[in-house]
Protein backbone atom coordinates (compact mmCIF):
# COMPACT_ATOMS: atom_id res chain seq x y z
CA UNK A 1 -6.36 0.78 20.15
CA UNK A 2 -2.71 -0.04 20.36
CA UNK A 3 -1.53 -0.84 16.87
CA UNK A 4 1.78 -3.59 16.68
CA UNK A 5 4.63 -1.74 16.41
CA UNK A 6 5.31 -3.57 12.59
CA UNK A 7 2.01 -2.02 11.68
CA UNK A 8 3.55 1.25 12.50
CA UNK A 9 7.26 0.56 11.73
CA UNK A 10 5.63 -0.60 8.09
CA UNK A 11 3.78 2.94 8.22
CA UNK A 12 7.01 4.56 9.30
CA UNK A 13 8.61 3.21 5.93
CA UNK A 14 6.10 3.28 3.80
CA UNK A 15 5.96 7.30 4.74
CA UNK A 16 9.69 7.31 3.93
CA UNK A 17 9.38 6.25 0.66
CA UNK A 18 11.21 2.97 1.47
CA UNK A 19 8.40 0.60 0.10
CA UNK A 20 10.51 -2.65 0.16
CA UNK A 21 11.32 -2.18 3.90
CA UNK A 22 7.26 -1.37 4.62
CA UNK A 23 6.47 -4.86 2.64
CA UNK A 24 9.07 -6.34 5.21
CA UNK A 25 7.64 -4.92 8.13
CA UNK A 26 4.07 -5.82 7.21
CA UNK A 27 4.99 -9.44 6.01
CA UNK A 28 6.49 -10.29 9.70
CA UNK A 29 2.78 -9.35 11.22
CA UNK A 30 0.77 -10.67 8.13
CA UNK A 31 2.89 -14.36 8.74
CA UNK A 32 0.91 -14.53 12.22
CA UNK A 33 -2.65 -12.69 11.21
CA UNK A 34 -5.75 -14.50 9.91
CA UNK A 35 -8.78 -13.58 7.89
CA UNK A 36 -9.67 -10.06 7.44
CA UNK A 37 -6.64 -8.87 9.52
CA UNK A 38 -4.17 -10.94 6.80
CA UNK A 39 -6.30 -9.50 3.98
CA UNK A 40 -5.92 -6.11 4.83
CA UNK A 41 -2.56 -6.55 5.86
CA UNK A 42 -1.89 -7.90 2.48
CA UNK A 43 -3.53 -4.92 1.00
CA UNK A 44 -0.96 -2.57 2.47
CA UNK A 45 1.80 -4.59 1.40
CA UNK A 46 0.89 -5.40 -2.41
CA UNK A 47 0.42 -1.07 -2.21
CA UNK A 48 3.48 -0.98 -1.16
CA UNK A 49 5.16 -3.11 -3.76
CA UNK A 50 3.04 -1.79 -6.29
CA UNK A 51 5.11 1.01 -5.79
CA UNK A 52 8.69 -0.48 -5.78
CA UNK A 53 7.70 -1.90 -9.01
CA UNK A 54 7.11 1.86 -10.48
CA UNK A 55 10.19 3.00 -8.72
CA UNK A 56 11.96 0.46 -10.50
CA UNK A 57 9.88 0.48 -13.92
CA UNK A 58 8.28 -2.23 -13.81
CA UNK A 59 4.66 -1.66 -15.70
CA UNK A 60 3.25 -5.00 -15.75
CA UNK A 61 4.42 -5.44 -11.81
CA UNK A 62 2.49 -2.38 -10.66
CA UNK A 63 -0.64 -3.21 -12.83
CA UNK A 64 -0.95 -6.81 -11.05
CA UNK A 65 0.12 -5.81 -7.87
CA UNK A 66 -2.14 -2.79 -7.73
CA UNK A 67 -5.08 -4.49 -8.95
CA UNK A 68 -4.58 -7.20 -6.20
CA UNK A 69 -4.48 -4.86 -3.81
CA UNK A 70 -7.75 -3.36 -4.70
CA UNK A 71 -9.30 -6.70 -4.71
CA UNK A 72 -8.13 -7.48 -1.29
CA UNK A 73 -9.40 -3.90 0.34
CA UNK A 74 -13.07 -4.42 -1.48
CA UNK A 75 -14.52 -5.77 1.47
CA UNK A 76 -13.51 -3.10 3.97
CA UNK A 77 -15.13 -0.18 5.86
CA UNK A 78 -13.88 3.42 4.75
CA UNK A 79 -11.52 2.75 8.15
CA UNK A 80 -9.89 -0.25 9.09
CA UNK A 81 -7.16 -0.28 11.30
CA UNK A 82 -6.88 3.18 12.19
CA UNK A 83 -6.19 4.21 7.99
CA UNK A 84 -8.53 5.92 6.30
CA UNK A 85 -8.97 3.35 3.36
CA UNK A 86 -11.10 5.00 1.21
CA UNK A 87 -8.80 8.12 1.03
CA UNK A 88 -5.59 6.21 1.21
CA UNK A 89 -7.19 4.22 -1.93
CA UNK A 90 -7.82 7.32 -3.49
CA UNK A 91 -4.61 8.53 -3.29
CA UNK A 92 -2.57 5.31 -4.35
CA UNK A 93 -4.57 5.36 -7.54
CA UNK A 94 -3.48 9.11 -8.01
CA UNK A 95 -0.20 8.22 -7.40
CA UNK A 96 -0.50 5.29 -9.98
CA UNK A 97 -2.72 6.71 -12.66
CA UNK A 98 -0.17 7.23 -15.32
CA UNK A 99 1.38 4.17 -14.77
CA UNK A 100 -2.04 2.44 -14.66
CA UNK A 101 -3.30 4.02 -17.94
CA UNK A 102 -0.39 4.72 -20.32
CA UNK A 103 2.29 3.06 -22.04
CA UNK A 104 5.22 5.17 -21.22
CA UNK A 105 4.69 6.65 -18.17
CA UNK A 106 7.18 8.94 -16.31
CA UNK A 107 9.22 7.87 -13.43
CA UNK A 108 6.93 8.00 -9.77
CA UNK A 109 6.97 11.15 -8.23
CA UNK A 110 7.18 10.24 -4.66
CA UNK A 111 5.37 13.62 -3.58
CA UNK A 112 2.65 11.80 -5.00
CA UNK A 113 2.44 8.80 -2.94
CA UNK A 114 0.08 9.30 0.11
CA UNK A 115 1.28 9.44 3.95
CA UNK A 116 -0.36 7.33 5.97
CA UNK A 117 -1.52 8.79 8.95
CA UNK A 118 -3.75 6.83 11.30
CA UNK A 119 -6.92 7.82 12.94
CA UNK A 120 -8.37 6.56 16.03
């Protein structure tokens, strides 16, 4: 399946660590998706900003954003669009945990933060 190449420019990003250029990529395709294609799309880019919130200390930003995100993803197969979902998911809440759980988390460690690397 050829993917659009914002779904993998957003990938290419995301894997960069530059989350706020990934939610741009992704919001171009999401503007012109419907249904579960916008959904999931929307999944990828609340991740995403979950993220840019943590970079940027935001708590209470990665909490809602994360959560969202989750929400949106619930009614997906373990792969959707070529991403493994379940272990992307996984991952993300690794990534998050502390900032999920505790008051006064640590800045992100980026090593943390899973590549995305699609599957056909």
């Amino acid at each position: 399946m050829p993917f659009d190449p914002r779904y993998i420019e957003g990938i290419a990003f995301f894997n960069a660590r530059d989350f706020y250029a990934a939610h741009d990529a992704w919001e171009s395709l999401w503007l012109e998706r419907f249904g579960e294609e916008k959904d999931f799309l929307q999944g990828l880019i609340l991740c995403a900003v979950a993220l840019l919130h943590y970079q940027r200390g935001n708590l209470n930003g990665v909490r809602s954003r994360y959560r969202k995100a989750l929400e949106k993803f619930e009614k997906y197969p373990a792969r959707y669009w070529g991403l493994d979902l379940k272990k992307f998911l996984r991952r993300m809440s690794g990534s998050l945990h502390r900032a999920l759980e505790e008051a006064d988390p640590p800045p992100l460690r980026e090593s943390t933060v899973p590549r995305i690397k699609l599957q056909e």
